[in-house]
Protein backbone atom coordinates (compact mmCIF):
# COMPACT_ATOMS: atom_id res chain seq x y z
CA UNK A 1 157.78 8.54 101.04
CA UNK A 2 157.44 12.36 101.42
CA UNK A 3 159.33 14.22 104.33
CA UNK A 4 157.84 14.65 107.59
CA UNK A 5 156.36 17.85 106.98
CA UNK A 6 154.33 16.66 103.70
CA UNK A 7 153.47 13.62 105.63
CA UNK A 8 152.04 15.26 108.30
CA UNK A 9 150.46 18.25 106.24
CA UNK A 10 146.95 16.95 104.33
CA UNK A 11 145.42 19.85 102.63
CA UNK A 12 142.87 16.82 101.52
CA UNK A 13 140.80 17.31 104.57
CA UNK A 14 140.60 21.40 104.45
CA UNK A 15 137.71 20.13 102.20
CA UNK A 16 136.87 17.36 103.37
CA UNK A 17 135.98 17.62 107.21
CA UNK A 18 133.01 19.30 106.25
CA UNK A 19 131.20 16.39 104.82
CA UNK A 20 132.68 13.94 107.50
CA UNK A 21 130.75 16.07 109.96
CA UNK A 22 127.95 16.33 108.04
CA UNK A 23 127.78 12.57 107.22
CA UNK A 24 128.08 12.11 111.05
CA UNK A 25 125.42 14.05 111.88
CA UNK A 26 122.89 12.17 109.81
CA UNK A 27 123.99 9.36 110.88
CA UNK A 28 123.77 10.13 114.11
CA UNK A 29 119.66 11.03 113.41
CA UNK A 30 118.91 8.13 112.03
CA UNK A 31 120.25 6.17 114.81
CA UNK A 32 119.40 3.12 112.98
CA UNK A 33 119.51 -0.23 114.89
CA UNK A 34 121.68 -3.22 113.63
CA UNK A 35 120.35 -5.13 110.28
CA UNK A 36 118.16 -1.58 110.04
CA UNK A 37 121.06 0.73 109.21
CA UNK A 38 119.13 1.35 104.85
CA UNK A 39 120.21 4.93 105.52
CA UNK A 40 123.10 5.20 107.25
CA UNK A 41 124.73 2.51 104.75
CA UNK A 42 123.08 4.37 102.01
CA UNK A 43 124.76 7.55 102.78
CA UNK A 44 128.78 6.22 103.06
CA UNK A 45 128.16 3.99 99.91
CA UNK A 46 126.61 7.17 97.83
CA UNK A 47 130.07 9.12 99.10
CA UNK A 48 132.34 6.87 97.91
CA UNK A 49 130.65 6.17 94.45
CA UNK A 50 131.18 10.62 94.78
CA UNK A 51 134.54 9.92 94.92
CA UNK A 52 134.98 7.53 92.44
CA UNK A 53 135.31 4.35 93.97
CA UNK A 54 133.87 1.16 92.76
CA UNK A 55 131.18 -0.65 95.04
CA UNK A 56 131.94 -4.23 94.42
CA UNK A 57 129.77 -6.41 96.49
CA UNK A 58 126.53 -5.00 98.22
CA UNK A 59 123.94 -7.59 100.19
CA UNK A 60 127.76 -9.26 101.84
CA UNK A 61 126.90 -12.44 103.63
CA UNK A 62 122.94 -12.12 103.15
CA UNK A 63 123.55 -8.62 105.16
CA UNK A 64 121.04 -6.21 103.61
CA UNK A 65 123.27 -3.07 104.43
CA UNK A 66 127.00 -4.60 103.97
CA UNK A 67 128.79 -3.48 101.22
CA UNK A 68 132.80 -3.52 99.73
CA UNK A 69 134.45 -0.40 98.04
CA UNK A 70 137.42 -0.42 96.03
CA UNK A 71 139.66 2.32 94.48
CA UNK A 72 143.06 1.64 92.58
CA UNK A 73 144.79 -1.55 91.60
CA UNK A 74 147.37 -3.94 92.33
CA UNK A 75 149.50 -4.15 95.77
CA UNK A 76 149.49 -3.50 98.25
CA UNK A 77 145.73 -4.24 99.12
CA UNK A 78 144.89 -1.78 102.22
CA UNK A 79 141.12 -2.26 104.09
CA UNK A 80 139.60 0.16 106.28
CA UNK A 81 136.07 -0.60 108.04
CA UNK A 82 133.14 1.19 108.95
CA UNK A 83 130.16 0.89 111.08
CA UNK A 84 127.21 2.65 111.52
CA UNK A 85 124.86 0.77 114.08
CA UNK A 86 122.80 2.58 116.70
CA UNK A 87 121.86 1.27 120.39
CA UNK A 88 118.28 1.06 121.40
CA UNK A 89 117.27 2.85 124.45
CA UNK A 90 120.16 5.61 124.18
CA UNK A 91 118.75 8.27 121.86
CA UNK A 92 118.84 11.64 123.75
CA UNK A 93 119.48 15.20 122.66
CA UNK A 94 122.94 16.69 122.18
CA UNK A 95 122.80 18.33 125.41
CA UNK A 96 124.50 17.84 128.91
CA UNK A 97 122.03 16.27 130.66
CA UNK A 98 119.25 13.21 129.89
CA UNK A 99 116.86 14.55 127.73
CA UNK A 100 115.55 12.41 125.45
CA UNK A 101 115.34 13.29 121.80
CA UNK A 102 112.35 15.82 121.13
CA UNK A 103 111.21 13.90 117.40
CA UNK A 104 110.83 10.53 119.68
CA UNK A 105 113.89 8.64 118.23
CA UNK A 106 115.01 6.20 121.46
CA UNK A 107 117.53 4.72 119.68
CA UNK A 108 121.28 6.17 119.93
CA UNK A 109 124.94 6.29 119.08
CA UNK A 110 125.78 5.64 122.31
CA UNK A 111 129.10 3.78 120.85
CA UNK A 112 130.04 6.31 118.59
CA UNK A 113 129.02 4.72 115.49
CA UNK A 114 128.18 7.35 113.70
CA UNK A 115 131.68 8.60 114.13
CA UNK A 116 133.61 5.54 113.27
CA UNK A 117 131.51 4.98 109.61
CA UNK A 118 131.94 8.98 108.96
CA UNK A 119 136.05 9.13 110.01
CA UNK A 120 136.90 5.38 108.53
CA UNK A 121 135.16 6.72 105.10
CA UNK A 122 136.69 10.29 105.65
CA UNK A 123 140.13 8.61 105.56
CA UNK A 124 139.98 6.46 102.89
CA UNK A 125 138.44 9.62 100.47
CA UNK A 126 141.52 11.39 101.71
CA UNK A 127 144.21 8.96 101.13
CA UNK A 128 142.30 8.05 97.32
CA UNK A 129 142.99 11.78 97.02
CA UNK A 130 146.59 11.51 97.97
CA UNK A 131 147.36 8.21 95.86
CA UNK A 132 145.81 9.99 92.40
CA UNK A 133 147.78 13.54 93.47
CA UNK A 134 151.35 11.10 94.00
CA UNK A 135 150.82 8.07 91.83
CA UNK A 136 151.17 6.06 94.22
CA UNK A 137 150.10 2.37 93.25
CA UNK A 138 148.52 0.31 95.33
CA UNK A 139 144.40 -0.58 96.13
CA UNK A 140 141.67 0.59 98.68
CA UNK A 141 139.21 -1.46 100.14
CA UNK A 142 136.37 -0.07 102.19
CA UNK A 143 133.73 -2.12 103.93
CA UNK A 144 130.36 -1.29 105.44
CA UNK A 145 129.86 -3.35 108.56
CA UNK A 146 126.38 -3.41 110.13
CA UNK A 147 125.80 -5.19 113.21
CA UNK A 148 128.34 -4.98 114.97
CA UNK A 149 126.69 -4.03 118.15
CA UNK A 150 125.11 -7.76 117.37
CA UNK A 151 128.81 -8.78 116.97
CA UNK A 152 127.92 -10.11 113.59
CA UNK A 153 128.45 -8.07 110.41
CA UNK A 154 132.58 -8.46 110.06
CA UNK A 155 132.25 -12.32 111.51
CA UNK A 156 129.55 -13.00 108.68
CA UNK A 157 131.66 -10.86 106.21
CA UNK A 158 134.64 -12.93 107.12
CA UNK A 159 133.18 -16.51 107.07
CA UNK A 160 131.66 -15.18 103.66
CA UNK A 161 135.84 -14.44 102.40
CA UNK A 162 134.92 -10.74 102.53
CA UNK A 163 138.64 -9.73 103.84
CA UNK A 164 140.20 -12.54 101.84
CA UNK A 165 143.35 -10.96 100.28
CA UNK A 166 144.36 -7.92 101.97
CA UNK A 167 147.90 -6.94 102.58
CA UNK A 168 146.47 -5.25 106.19
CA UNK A 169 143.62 -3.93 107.34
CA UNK A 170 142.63 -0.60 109.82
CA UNK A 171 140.28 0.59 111.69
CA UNK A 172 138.78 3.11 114.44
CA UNK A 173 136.72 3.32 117.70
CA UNK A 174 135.38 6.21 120.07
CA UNK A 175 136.07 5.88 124.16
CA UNK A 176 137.23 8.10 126.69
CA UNK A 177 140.83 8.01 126.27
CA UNK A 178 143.46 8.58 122.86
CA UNK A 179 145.73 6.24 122.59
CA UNK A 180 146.43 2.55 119.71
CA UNK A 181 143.72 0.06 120.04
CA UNK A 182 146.09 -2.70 121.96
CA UNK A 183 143.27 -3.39 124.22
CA UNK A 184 142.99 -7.27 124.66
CA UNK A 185 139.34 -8.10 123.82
CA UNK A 186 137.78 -11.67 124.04
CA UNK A 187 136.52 -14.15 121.93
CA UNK A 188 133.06 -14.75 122.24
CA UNK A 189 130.03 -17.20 120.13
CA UNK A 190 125.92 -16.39 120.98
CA UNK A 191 123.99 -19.48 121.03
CA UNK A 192 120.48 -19.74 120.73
CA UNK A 193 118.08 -23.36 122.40
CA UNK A 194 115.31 -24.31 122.06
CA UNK A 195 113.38 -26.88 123.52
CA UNK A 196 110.14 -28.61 122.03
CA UNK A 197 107.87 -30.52 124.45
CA UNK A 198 104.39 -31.67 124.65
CA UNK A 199 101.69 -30.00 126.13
CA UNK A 200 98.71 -31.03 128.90
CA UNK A 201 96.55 -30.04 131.62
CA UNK A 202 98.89 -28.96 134.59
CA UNK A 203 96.40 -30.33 136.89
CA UNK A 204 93.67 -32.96 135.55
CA UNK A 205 96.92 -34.89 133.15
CA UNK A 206 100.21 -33.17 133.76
CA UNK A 207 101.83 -36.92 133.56
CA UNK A 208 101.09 -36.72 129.72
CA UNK A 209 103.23 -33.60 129.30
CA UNK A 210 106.76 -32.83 128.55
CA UNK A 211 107.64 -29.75 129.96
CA UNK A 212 109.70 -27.62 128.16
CA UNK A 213 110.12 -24.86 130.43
CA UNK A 214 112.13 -27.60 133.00
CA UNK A 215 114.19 -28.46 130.41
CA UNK A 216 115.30 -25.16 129.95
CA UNK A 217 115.22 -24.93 133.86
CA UNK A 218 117.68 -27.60 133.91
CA UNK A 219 119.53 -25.94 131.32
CA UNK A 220 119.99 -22.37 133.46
CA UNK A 221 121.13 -24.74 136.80
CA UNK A 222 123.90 -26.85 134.66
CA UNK A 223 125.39 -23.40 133.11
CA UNK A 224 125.15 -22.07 136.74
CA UNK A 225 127.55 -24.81 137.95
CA UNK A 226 129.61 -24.85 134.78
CA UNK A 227 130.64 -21.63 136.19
CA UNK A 228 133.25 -23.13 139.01
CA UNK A 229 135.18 -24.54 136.01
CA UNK A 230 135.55 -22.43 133.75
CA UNK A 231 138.95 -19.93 133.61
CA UNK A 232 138.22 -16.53 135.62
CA UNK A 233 138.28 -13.91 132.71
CA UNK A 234 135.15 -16.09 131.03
CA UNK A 235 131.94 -15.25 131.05
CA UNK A 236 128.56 -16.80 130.38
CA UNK A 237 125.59 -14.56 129.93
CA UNK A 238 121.94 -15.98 129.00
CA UNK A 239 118.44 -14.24 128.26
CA UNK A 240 115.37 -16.26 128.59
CA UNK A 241 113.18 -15.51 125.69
CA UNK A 242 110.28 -17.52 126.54
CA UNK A 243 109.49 -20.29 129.36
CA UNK A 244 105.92 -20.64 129.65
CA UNK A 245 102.84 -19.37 128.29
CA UNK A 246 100.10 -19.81 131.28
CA UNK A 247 100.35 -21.41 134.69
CA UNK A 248 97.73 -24.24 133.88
CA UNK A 249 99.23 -25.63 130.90
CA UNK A 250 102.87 -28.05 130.52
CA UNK A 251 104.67 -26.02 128.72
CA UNK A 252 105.47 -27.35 124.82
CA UNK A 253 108.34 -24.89 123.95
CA UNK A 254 110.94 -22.84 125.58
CA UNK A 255 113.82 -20.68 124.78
CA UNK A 256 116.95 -19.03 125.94
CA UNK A 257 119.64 -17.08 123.94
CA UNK A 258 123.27 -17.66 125.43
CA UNK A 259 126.92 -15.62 124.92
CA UNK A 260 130.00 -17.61 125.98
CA UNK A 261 133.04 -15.50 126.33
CA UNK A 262 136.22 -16.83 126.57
CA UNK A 263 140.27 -15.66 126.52
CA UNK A 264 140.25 -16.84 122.73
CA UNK A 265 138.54 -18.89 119.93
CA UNK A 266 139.76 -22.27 121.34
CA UNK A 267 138.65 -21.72 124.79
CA UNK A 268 134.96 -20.88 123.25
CA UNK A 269 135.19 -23.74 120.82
CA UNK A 270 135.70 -25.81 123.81
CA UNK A 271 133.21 -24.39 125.84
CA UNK A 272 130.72 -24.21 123.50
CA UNK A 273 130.27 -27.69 123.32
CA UNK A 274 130.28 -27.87 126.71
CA UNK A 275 127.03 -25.92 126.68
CA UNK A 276 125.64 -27.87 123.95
CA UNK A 277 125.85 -30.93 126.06
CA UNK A 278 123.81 -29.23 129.02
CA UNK A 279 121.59 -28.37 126.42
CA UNK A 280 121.35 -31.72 125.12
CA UNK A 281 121.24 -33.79 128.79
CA UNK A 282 118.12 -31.06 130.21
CA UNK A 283 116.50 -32.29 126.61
CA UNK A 284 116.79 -36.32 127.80
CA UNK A 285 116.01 -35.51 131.07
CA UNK A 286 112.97 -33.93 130.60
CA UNK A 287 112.19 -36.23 127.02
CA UNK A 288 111.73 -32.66 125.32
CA UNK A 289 113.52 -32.12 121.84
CA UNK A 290 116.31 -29.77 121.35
CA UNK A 291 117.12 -27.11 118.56
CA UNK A 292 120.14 -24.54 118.76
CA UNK A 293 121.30 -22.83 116.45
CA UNK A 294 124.71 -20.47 116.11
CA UNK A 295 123.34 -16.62 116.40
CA UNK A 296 127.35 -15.20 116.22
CA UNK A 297 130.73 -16.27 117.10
CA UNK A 298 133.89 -13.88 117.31
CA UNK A 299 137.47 -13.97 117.92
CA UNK A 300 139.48 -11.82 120.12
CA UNK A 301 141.67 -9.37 118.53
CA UNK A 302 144.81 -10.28 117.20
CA UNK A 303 146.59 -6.72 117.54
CA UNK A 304 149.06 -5.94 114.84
CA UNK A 305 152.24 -4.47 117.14
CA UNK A 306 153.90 -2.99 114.06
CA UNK A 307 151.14 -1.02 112.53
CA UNK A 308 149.80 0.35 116.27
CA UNK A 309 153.05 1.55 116.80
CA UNK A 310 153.13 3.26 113.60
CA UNK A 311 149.90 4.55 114.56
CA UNK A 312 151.03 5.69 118.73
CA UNK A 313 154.07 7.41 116.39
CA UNK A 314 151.51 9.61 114.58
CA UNK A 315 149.29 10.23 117.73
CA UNK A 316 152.58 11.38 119.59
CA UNK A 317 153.46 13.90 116.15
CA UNK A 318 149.78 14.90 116.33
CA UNK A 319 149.30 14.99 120.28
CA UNK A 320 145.76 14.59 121.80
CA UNK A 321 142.47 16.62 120.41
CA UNK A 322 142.20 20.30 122.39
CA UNK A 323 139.29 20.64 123.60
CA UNK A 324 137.38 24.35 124.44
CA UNK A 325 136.08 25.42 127.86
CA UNK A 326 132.92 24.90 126.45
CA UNK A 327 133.26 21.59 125.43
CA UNK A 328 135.34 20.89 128.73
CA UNK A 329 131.93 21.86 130.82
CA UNK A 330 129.79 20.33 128.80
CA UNK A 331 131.70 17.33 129.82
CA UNK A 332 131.50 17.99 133.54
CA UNK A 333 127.90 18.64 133.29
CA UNK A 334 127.45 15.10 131.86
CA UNK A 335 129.74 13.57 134.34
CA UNK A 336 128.20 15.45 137.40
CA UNK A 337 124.61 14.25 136.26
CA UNK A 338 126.14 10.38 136.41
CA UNK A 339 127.64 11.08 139.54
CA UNK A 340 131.29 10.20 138.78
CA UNK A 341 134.46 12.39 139.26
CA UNK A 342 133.99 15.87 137.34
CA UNK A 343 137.41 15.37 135.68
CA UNK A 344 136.22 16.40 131.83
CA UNK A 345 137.44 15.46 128.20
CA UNK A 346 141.17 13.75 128.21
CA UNK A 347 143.88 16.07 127.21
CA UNK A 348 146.95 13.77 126.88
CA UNK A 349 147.33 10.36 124.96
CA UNK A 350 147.19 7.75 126.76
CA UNK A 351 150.42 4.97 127.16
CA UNK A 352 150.57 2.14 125.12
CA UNK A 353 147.58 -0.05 126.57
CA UNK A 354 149.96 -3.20 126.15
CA UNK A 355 147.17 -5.60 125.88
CA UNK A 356 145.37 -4.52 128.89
CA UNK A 357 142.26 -6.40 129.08
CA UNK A 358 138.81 -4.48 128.50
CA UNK A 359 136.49 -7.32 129.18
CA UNK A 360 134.26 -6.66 125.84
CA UNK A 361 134.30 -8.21 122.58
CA UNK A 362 134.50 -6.42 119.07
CA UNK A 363 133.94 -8.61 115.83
CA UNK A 364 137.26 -7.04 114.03
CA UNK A 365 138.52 -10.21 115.97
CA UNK A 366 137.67 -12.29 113.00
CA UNK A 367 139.38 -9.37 110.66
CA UNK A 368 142.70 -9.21 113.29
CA UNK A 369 143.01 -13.17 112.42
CA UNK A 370 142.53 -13.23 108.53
CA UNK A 371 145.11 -9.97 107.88
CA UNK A 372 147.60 -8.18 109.82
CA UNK A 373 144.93 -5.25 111.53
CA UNK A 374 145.75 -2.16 113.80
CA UNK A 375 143.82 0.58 114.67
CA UNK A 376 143.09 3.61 117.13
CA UNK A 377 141.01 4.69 119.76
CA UNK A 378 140.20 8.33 120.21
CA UNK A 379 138.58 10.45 122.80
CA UNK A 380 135.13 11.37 121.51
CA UNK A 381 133.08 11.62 125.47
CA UNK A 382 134.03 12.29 128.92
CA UNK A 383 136.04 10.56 131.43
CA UNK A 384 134.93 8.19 133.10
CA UNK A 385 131.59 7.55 131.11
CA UNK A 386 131.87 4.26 129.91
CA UNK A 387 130.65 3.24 126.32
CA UNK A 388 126.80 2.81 125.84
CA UNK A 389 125.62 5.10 127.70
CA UNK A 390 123.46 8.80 127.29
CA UNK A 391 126.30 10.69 127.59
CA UNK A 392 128.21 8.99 125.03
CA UNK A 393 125.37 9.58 122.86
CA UNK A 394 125.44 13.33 123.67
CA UNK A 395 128.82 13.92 122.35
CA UNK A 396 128.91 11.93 119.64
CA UNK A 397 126.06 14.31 118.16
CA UNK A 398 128.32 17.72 118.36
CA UNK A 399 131.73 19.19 118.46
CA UNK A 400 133.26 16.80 121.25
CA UNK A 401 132.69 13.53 119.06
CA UNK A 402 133.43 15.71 115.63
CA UNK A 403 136.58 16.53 116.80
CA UNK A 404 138.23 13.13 117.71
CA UNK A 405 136.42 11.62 114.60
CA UNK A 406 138.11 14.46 112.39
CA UNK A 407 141.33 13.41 114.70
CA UNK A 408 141.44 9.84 113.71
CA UNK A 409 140.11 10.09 110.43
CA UNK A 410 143.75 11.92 110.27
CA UNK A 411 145.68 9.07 111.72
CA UNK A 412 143.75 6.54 109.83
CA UNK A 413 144.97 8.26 106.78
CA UNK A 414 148.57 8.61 107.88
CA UNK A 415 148.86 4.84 108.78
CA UNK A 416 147.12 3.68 105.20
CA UNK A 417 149.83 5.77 103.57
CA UNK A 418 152.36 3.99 105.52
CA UNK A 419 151.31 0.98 104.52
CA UNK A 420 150.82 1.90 100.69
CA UNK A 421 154.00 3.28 100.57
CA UNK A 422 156.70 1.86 103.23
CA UNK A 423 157.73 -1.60 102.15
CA UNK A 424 159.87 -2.34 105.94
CA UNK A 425 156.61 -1.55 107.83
CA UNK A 426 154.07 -3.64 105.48
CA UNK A 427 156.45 -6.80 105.74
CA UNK A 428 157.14 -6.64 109.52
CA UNK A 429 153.55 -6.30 110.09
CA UNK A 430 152.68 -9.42 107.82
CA UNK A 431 155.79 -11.38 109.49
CA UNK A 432 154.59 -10.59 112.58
CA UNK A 433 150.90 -12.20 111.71
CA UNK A 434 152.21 -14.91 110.64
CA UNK A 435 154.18 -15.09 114.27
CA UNK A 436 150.68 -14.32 116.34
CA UNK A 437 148.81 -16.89 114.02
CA UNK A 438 151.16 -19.47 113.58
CA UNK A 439 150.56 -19.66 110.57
CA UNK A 440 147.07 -21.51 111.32
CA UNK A 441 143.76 -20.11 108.77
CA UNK A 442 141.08 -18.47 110.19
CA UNK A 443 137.85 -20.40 110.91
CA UNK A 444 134.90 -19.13 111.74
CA UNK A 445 133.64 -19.45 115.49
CA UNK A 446 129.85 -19.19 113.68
């Protein structure tokens, strides 16, 4: 490996950071919603064809906009994922306050996607650079996740043997805070149910109806007292697409999309069913027909402990992003318009998070349990501004989101050298998967 000050010195991105802004920014226009993202996926896979690598799979798991990259040969096998879904609802200006977006575009990064598809590709270019200037062996895989505000794309990609054979696997994500993504996420499966009655007169011959909209009624009360027995850190969401069409007529058809989240894959497994037998007894009660069907199912993360640590090591060489006064204000003024504590962008890393829970789900679960995965979360909008919201949006569109992208695009690139090149850390990494997972294969939750 090359001393510390090589290994912390990448001329690569004096050209590069350019174009990872600039790929950003587009992005960020387009603000194209999941299974939508043509141009956004467009733009990373054009890139990295640029830069010489091989796209080896496009259309991934009957996903219009996935896609698989590949540079180099042989071991080790190194992944690195992008995404580039938008949010609907959060498109606003790159400004300080809630203005929404002068060409009409109500869609928005208000995750940061944008950012993570730009910096993820960023790195990769930048460590293909480094491999060709060192001869270093080894092979890159990049893949273009959509969806994954749907929590689909890498669960699909998976069950589809997508991130079959890699040595390890890294990745990225914007929040409020710098620190290794050792956040404790949940495992979580979206079910969609559907019930087919028979309709009549809801006055002259209701009796020769089958209501549809009770069985779903039924449905919503059973899942309502499921919730005494389920553990404390679940929870059961529903949306009711459609119960009724007009007051005089039995309903012949209703439907309601549900999310189960759980601590981990078995507790949804288990649960799941559970649902699936509401579903089933509000169907004989009511003498309706059911349908469901699986929408998406993902694990909770399986955190890599030797590769995050690797990656807190680099974050601690590097220290947190500096931000300007400017940038600093522009902050406040975001925070001061949500009414929470004017405190501004984070200037220190954050601890080890240590598997703290953060209640949310992220479909590199399915990734975390196929290959030994770590990755990093950087500071890319204000304090206190949770994800999905305008603000986050705001500063993912100018310098605040540019500069922790360019940041962990940097310690992306640092920990995929590690990998390709120190032997010790790639085996205790893949020891320690094999620890977490007992050795068990992944199966899909979908």
């Amino acid at each position: 490996m090359s001393d510390k000050l090589d290994m912390y010195d990448w001329p690569e991105f004096t050209s590069l950071n350019a174009r990872i802004v600039e790929s950003a920014d587009r992005i960020w226009e387009y603000a194209e919603l999941a299974h939508q993202e043509i141009k956004s996926s467009a733009l990373l896979v054009d890139w990295l064809k640029d830069e010489g690598f091989e796209v080896v799979a496009r259309g991934v798991a009957d996903l219009e906009t996935s896609w698989v990259a590949r540079y180099g040969s042989g071991a080790p096998v190194i992944g690195i994922l992008t995404e580039f879904d938008a949010l609907p609802g959060l498109g606003n200006e790159a400004v300080c306050s809630q203005t929404p977006r002068e060409d009409g575009v109500t869609t928005g990064h208000g995750c940061g996607h944008n950012l993570i598809g730009s910096g993820a590709t960023g790195a990769a270019v930048a460590l293909k650079r480094r491999m060709e200037k060192e001869g270093v062996p080894g092979t890159l895989m990049v893949f273009g996740c959509p969806a994954e505000e749907l929590l689909i794309g890498k669960s699909l990609m998976a069950k589809a043997g997508s991130f079959d054979g890699l040595d390890a696997c890294l990745h990225w994500h914007p929040l409020n805070i710098t620190t290794a993504f050792n956040f404790s996420t949940v495992a979580c499966a979206d079910f969609e149910f559907v019930w087919h009655g028979k309709t009549a007169h809801s006055g002259a011959s209701p009796w020769e109806g089958r209501s549809a909209m009770h069985a779903l009624e039924l449905f919503v009360h059973g899942v309502n007292a499921m919730r005494e027995h389920i553990v404390p850190d679940a929870r059961m969401h529903y949306h009711i697409v459609q119960a009724s069409e007009a007051i005089n007529i039995v309903p012949d058809y209703s439907k309601i999309q549900v999310r189960y989240r759980g601590p981990d894959a078995e507790n949804v497994r288990i649960n799941v069913e559970w649902l699936k037998q509401i579903a089933n007894g509000a169907a004989m009660m009511t003498q309706t027909v059911l349908e469901d069907r699986a929408l998406a199912g993902t694990f909770d993360c399986n955190n890599n402990q030797s590769i995050n640590a690797r990656i807190l090591k680099h974050m601690q060489h590097l220290d947190a992003p500096v931000w300007t006064p400017e940038e600093q204000m522009f902050a406040k003024e975001i925070q001061k318009e949500s009414s929470v504590p004017q405190d501004g962008l984070g200037t220190c890393l954050t601890p080890d998070p240590a598997g703290a829970p953060m209640g949310g789900s992220s479909d590199v679960g399915d990734v975390s349990n196929i290959t030994p995965t770590g990755g990093a979360i950087v500071a890319c909008w204000p304090l206190n501004i949770p994800p999905h919201h305008w603000g986050c949006t705001a500063s993912n569109g100018m310098s605040i989101g540019h500069k922790g992208m360019l940041y962990a695009a940097r310690v992306l690139a640092l920990a995929g050298w590690d990998l390709l090149t120190d032997k010790e850390l790639l085996g205790a990494a893949k020891e320690e998967f094999l620890k977490t997972t007992e050795g068990k294969p992944y199966q899909s939750l979908i």
